[in-house]
PDB file of N, CA and C in Angstrom:
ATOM      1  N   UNK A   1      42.725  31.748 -30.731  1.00  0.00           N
ATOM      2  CA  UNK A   1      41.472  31.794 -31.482  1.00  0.00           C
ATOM      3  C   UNK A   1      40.553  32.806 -30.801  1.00  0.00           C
ATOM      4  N   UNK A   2      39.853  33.531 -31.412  1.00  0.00           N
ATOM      5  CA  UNK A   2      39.112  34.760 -30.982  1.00  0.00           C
ATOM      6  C   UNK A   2      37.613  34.237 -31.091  1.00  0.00           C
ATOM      7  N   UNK A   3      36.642  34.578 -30.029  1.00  0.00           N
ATOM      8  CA  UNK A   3      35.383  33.873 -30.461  1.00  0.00           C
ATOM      9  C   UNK A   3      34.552  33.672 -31.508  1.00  0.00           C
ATOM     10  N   UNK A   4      34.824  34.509 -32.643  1.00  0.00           N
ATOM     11  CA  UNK A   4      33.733  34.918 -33.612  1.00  0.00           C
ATOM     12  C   UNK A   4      34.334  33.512 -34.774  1.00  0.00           C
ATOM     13  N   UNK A   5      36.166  33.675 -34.505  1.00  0.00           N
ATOM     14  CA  UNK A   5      36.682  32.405 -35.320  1.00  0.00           C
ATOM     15  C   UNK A   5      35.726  31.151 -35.147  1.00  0.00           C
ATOM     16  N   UNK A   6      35.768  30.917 -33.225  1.00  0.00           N
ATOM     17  CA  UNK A   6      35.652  29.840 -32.837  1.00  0.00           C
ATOM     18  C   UNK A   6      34.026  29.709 -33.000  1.00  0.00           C
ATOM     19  N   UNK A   7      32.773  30.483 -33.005  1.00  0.00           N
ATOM     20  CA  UNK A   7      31.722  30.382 -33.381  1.00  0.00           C
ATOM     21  C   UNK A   7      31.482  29.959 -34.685  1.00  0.00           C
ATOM     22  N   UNK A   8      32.508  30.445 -35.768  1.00  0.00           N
ATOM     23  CA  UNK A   8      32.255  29.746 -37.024  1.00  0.00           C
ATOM     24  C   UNK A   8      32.435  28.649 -37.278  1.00  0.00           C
ATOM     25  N   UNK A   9      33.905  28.074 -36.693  1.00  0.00           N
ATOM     26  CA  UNK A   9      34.011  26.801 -36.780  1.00  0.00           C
ATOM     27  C   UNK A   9      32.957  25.707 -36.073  1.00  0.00           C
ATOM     28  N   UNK A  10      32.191  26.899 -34.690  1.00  0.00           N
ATOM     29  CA  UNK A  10      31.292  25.615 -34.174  1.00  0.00           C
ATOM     30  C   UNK A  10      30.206  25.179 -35.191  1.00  0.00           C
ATOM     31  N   UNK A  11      29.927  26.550 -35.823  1.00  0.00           N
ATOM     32  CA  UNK A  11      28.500  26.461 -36.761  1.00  0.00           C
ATOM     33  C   UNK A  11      28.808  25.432 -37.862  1.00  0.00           C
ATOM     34  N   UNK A  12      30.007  25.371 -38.280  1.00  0.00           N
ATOM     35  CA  UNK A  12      30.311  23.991 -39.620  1.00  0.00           C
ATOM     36  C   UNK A  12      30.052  22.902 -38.863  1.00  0.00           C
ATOM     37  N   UNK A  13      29.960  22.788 -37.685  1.00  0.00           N
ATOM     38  CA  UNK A  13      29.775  20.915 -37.027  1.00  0.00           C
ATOM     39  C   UNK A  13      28.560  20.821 -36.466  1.00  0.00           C
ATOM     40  N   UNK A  14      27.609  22.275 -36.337  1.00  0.00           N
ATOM     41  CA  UNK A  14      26.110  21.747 -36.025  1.00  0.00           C
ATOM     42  C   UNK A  14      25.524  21.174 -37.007  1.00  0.00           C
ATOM     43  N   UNK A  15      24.527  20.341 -36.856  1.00  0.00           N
ATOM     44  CA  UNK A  15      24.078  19.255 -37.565  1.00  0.00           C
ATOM     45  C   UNK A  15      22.660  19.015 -37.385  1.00  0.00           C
ATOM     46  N   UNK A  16      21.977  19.674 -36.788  1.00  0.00           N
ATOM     47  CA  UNK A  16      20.960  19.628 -35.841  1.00  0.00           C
ATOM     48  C   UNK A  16      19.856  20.277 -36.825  1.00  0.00           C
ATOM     49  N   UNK A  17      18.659  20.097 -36.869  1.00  0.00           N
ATOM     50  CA  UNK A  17      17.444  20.731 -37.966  1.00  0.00           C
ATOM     51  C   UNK A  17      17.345  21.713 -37.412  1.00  0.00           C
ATOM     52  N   UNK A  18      17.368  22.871 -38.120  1.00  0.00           N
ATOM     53  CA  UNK A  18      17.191  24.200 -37.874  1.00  0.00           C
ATOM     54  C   UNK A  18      15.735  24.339 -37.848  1.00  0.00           C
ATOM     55  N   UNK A  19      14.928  23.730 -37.936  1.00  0.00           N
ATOM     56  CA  UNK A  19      13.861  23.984 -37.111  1.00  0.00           C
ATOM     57  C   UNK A  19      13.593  23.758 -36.043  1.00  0.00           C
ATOM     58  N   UNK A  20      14.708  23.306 -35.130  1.00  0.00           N
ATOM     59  CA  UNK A  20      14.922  23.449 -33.775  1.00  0.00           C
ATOM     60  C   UNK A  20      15.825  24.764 -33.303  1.00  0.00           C
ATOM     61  N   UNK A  21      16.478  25.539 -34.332  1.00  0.00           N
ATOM     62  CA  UNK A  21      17.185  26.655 -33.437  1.00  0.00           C
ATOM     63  C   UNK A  21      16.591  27.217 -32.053  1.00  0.00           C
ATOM     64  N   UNK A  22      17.712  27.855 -31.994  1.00  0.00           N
ATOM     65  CA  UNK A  22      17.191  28.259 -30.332  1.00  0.00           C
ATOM     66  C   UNK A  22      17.027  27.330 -29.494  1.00  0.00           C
ATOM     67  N   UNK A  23      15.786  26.466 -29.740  1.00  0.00           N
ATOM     68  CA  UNK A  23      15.510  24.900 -28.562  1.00  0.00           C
ATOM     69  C   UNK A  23      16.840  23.893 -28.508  1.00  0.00           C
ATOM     70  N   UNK A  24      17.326  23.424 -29.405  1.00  0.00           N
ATOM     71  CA  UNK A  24      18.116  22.821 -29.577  1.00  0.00           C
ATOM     72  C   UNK A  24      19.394  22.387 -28.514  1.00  0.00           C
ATOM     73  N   UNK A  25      20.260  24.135 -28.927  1.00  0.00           N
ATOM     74  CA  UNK A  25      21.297  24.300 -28.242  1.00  0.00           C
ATOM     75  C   UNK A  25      20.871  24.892 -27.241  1.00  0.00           C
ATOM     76  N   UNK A  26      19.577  25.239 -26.636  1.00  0.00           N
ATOM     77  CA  UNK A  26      19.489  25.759 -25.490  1.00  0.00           C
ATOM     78  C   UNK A  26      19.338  24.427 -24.739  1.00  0.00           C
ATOM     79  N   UNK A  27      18.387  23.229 -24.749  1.00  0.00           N
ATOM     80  CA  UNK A  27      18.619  22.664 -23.870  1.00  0.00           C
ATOM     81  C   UNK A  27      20.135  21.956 -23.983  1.00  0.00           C
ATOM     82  N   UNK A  28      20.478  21.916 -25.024  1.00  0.00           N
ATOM     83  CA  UNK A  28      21.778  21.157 -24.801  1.00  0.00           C
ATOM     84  C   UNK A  28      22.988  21.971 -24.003  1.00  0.00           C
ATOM     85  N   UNK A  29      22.641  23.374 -24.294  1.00  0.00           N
ATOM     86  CA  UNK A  29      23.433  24.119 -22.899  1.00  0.00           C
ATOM     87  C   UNK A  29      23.192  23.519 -21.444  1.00  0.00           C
ATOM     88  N   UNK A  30      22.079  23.484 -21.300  1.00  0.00           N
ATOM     89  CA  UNK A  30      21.282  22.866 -19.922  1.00  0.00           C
ATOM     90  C   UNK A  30      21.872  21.579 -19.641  1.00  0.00           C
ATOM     91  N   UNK A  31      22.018  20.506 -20.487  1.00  0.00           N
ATOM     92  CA  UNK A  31      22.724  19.698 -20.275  1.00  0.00           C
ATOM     93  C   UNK A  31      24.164  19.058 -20.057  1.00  0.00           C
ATOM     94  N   UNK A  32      24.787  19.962 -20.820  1.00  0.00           N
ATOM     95  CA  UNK A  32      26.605  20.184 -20.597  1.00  0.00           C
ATOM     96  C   UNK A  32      27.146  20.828 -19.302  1.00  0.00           C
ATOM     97  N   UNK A  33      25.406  21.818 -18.901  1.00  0.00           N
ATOM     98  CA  UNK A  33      25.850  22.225 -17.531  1.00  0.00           C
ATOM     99  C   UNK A  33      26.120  21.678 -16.388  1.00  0.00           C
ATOM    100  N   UNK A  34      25.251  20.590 -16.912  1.00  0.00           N
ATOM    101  CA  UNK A  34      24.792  19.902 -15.814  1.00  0.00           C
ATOM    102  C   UNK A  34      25.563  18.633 -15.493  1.00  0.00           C
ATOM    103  N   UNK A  35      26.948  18.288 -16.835  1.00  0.00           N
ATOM    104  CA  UNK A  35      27.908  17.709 -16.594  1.00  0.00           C
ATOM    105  C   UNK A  35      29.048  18.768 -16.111  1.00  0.00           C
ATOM    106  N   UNK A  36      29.067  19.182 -16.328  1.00  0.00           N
ATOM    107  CA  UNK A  36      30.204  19.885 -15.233  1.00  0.00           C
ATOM    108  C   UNK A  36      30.018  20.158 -13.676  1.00  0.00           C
ATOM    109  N   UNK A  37      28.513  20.109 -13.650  1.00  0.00           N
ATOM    110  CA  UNK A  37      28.539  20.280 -12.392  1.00  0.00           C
ATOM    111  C   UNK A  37      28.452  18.601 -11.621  1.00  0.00           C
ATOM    112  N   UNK A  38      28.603  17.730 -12.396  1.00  0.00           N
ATOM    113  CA  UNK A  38      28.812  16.247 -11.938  1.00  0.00           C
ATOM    114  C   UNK A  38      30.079  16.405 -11.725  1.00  0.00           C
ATOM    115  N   UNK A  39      30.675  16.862 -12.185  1.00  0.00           N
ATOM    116  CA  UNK A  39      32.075  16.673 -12.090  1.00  0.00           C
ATOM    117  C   UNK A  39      32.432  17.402 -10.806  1.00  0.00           C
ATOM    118  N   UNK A  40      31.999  18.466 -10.929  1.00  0.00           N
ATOM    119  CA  UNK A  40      32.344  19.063  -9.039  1.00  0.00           C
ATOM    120  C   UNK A  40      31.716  17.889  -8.262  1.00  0.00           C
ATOM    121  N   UNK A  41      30.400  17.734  -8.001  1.00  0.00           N
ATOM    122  CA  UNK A  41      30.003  17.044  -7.180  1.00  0.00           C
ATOM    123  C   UNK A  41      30.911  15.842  -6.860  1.00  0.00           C
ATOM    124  N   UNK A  42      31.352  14.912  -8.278  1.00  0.00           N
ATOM    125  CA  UNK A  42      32.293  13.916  -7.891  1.00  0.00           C
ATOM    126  C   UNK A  42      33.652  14.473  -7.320  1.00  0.00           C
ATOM    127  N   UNK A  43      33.561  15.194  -7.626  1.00  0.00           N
ATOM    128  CA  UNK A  43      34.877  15.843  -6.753  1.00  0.00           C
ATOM    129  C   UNK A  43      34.984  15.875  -5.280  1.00  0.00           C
ATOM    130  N   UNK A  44      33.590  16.438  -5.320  1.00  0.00           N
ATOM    131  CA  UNK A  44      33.578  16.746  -3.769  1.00  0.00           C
ATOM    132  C   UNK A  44      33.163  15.146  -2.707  1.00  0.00           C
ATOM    133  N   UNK A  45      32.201  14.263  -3.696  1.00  0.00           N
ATOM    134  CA  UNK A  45      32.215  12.981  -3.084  1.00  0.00           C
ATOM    135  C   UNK A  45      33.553  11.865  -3.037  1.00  0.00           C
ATOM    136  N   UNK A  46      34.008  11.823  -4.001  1.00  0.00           N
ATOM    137  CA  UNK A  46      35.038  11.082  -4.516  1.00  0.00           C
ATOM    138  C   UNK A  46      36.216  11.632  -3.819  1.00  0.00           C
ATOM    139  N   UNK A  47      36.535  12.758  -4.384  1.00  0.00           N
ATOM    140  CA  UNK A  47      37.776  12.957  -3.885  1.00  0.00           C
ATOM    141  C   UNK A  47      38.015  14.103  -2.676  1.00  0.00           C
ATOM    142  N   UNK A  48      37.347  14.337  -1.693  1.00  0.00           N
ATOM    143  CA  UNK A  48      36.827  15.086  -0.797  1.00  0.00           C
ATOM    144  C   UNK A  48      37.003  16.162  -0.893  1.00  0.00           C
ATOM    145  N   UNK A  49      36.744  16.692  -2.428  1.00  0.00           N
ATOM    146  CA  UNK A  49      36.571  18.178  -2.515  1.00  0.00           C
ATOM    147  C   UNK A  49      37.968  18.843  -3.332  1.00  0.00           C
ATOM    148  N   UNK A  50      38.603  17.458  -3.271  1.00  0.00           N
ATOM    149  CA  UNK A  50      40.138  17.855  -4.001  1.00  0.00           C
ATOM    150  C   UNK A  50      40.081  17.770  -5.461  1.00  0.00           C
ATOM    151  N   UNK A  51      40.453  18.786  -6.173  1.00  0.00           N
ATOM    152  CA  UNK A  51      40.331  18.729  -7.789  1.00  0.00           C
ATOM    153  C   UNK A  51      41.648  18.006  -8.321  1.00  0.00           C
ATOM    154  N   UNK A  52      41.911  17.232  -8.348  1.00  0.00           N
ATOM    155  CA  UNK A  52      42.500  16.490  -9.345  1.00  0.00           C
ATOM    156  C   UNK A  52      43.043  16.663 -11.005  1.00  0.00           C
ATOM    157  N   UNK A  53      43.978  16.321 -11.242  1.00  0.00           N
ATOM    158  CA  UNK A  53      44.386  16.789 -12.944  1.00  0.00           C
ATOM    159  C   UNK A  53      43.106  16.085 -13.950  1.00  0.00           C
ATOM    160  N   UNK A  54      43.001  14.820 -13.402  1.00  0.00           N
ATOM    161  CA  UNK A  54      42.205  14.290 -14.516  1.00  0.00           C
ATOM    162  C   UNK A  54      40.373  14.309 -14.838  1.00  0.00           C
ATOM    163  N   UNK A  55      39.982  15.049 -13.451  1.00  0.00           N
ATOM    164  CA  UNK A  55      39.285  15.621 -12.948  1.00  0.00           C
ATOM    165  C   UNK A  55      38.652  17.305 -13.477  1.00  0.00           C
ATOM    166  N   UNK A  56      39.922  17.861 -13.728  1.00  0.00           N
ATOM    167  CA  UNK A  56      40.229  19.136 -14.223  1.00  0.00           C
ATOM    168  C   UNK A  56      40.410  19.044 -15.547  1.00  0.00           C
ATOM    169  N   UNK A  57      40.583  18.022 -16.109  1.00  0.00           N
ATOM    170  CA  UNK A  57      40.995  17.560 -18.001  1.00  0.00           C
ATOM    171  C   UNK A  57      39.217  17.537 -18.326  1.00  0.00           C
ATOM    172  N   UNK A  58      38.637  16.552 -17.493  1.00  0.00           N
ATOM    173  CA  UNK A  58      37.332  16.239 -17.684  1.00  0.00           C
ATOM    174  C   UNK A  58      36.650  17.438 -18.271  1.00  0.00           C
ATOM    175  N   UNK A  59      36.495  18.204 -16.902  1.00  0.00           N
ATOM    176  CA  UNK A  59      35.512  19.415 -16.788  1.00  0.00           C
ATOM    177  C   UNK A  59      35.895  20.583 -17.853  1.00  0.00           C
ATOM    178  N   UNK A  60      37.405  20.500 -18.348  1.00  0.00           N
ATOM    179  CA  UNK A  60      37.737  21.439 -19.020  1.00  0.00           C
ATOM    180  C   UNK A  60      36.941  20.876 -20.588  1.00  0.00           C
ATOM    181  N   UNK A  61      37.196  19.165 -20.859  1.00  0.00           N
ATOM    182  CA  UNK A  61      36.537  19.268 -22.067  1.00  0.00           C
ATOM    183  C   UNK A  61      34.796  19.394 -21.975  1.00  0.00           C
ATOM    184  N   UNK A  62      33.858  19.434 -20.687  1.00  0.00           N
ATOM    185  CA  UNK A  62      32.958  19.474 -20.762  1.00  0.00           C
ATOM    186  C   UNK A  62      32.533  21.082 -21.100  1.00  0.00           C
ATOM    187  N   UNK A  63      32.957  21.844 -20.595  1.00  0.00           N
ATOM    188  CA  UNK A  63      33.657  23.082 -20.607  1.00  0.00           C
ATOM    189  C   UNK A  63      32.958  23.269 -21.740  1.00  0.00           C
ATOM    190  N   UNK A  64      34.038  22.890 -22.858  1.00  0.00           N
ATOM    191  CA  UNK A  64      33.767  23.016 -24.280  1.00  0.00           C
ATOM    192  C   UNK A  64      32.827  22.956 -25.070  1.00  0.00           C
ATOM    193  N   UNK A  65      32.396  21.566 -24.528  1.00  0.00           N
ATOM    194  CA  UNK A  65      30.966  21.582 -25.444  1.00  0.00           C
ATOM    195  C   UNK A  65      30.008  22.533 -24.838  1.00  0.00           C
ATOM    196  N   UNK A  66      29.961  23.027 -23.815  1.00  0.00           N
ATOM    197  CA  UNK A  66      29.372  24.154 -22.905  1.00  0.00           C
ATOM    198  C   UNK A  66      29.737  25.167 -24.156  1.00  0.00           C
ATOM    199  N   UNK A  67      31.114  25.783 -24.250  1.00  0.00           N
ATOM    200  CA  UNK A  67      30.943  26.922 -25.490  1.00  0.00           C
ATOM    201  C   UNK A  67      30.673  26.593 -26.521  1.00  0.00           C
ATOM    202  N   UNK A  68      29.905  25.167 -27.048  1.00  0.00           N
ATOM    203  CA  UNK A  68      29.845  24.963 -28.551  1.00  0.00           C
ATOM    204  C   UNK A  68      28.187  25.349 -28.223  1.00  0.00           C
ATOM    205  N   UNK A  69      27.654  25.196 -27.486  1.00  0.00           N
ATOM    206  CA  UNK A  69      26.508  25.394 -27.509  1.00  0.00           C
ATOM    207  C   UNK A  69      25.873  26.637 -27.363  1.00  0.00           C
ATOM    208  N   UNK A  70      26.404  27.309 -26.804  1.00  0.00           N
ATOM    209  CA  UNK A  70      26.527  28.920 -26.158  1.00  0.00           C
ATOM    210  C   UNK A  70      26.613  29.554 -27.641  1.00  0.00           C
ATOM    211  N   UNK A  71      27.605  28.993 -28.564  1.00  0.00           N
ATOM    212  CA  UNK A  71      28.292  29.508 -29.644  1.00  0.00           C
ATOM    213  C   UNK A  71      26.907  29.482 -31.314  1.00  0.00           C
ATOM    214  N   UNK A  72      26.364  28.221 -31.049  1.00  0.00           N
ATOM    215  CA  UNK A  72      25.008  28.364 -31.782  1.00  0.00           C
ATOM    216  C   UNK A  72      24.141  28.473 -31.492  1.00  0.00           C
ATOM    217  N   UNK A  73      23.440  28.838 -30.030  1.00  0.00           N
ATOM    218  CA  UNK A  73      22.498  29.633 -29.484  1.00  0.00           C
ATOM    219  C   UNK A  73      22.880  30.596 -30.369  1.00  0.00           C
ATOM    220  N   UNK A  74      23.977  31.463 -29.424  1.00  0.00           N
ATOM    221  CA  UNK A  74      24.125  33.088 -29.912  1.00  0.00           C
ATOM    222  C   UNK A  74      23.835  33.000 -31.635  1.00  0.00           C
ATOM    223  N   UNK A  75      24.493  31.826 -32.400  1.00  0.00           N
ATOM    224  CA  UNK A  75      24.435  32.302 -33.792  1.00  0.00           C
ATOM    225  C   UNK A  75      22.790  32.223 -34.239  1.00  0.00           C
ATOM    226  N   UNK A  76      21.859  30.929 -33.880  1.00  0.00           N
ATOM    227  CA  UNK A  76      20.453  31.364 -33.930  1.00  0.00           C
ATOM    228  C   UNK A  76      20.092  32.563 -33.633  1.00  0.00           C
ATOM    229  N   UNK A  77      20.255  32.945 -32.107  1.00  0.00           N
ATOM    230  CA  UNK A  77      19.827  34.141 -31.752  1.00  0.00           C
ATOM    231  C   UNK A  77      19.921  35.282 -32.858  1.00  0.00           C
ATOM    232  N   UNK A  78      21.265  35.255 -33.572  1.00  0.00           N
ATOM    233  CA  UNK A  78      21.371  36.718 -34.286  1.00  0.00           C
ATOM    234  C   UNK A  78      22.714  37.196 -33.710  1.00  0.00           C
ATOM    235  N   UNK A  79      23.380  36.635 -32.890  1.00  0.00           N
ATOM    236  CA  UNK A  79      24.593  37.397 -31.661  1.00  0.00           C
ATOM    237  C   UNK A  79      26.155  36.521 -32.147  1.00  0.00           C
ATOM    238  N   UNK A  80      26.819  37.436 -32.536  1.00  0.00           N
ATOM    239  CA  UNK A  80      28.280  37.093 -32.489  1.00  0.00           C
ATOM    240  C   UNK A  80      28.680  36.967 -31.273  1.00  0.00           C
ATOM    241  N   UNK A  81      29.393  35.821 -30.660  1.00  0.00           N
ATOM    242  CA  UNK A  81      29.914  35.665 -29.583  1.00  0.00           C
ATOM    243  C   UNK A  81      30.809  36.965 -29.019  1.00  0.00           C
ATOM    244  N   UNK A  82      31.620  37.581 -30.217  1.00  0.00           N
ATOM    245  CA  UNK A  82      32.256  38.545 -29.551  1.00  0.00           C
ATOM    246  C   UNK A  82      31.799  40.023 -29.159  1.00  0.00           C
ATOM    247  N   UNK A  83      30.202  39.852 -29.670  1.00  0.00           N
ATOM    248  CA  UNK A  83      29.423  41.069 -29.287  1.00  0.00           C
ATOM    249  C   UNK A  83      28.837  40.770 -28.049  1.00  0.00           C
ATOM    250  N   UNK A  84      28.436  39.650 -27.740  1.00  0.00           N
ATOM    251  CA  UNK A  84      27.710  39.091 -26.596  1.00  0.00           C
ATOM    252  C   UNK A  84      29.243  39.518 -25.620  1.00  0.00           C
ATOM    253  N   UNK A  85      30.413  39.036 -25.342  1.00  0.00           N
ATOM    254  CA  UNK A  85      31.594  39.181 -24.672  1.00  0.00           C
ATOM    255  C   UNK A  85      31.342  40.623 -24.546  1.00  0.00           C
ATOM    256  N   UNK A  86      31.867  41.499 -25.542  1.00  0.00           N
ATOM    257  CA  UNK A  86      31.722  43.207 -25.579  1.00  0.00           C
ATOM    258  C   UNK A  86      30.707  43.689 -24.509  1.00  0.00           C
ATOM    259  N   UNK A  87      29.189  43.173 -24.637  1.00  0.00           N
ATOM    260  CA  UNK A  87      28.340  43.824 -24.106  1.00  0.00           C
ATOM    261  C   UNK A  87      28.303  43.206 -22.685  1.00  0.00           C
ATOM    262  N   UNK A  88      29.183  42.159 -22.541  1.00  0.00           N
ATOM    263  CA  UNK A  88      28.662  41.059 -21.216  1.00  0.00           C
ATOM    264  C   UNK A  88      29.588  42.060 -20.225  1.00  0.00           C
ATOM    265  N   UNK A  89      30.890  42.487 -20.788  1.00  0.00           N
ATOM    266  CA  UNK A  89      31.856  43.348 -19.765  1.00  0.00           C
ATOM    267  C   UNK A  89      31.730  44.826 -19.911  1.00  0.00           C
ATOM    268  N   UNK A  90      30.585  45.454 -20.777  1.00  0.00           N
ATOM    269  CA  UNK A  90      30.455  46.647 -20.414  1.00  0.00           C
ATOM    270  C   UNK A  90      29.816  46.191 -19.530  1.00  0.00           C
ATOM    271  N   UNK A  91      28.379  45.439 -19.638  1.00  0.00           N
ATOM    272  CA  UNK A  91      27.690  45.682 -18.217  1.00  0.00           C
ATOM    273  C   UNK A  91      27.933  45.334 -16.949  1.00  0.00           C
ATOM    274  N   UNK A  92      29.249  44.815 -17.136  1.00  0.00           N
ATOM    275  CA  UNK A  92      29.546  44.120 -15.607  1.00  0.00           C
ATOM    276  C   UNK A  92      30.601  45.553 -15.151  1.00  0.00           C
ATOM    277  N   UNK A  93      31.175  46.164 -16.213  1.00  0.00           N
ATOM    278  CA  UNK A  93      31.905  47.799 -16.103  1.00  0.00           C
ATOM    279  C   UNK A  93      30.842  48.632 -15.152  1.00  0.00           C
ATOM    280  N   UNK A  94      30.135  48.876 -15.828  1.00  0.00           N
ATOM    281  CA  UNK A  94      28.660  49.534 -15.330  1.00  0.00           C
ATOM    282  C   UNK A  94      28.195  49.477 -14.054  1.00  0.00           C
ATOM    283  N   UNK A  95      28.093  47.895 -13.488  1.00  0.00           N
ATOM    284  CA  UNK A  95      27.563  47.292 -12.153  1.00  0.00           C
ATOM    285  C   UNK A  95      28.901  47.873 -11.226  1.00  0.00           C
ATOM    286  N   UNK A  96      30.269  47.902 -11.759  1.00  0.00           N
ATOM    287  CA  UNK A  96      31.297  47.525 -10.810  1.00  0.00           C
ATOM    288  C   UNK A  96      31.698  49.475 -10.518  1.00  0.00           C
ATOM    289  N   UNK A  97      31.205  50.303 -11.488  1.00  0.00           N
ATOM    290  CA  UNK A  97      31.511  51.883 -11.621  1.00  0.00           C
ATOM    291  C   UNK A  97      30.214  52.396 -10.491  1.00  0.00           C
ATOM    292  N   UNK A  98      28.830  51.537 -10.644  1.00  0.00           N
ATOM    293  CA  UNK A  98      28.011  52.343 -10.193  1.00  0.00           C
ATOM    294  C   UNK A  98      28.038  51.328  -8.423  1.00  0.00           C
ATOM    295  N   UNK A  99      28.701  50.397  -7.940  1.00  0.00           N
ATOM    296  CA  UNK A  99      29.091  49.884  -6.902  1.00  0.00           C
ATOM    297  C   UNK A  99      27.874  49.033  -6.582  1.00  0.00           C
ATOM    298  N   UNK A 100      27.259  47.624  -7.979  1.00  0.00           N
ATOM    299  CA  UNK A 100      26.309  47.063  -7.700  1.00  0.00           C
ATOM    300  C   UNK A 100      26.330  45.490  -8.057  1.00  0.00           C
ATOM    301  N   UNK A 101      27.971  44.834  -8.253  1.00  0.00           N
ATOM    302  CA  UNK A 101      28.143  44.093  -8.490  1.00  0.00           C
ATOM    303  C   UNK A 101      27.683  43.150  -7.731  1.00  0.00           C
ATOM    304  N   UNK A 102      27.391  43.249  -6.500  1.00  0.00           N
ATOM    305  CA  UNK A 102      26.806  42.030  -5.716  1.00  0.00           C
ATOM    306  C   UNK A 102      25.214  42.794  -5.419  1.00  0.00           C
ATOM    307  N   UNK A 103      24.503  41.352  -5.479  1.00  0.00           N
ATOM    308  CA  UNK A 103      22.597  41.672  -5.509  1.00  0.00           C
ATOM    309  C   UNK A 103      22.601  40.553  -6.395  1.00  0.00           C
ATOM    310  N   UNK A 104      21.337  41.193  -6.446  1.00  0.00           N
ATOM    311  CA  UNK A 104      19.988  40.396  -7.108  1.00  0.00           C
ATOM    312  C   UNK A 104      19.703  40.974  -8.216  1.00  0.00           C
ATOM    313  N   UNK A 105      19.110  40.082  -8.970  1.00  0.00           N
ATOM    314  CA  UNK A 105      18.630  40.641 -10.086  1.00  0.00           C
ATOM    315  C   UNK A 105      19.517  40.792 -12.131  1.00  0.00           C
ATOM    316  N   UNK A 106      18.567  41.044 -12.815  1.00  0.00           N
ATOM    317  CA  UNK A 106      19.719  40.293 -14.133  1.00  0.00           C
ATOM    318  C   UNK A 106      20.010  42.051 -15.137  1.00  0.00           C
ATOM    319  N   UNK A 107      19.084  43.010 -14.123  1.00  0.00           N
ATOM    320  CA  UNK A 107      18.883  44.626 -14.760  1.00  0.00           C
ATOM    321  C   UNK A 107      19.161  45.272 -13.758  1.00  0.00           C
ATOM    322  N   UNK A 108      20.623  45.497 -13.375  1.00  0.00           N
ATOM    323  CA  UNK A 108      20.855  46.662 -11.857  1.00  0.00           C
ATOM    324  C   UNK A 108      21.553  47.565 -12.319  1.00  0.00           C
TER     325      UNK A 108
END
């Protein structure tokens, strides 16, 4: 599945009042993030840092809803996922040609 597929199919299961675009799936990005990163943490408490299969099943489906949300941001925004991808690895082309991949900053 190619993203622009998988953005359409996310957009048939949002459900959410579009007079929340943008807010919506942005905090709900914020929040899916913030289960995956439970899931490291339990990793690292629970199982002393060892990733586990079922552990790794978890985070992979949290994962997901992570790109369902990403997927109707971008479509509020105006952005096909696979233009956002296109432009995300020219500019990381750019950082890695002009020798600035590591720093600071979100414009180098």
């Amino acid at each position: 599945m190619d993203f622009d597929t998988y953005q359409t199919a996310a957009r048939s299961t949002a459900i959410y009042d579009k007079k929340h675009s943008i807010t919506y799936p942005a905090l709900g990005l914020a929040g899916e993030t913030g289960e995956v990163m439970e899931h490291v943490k339990k990793m690292l408490r629970d199982g002393n840092g060892v990733m586990d299969n079922d552990r790794r099943e978890k985070i992979m489906k949290e994962i997901g809803d992570v790109l369902w949300y990403v997927a109707n941001l971008s479509a509020d925004l105006g952005f096909s996922l696979n233009d956002i991808a296109e432009a995300n690895i020219a500019k990381l082309k750019s950082r890695q040609e002009r020798g600035v991949l590591h720093g600071a900053g979100s414009d180098r």
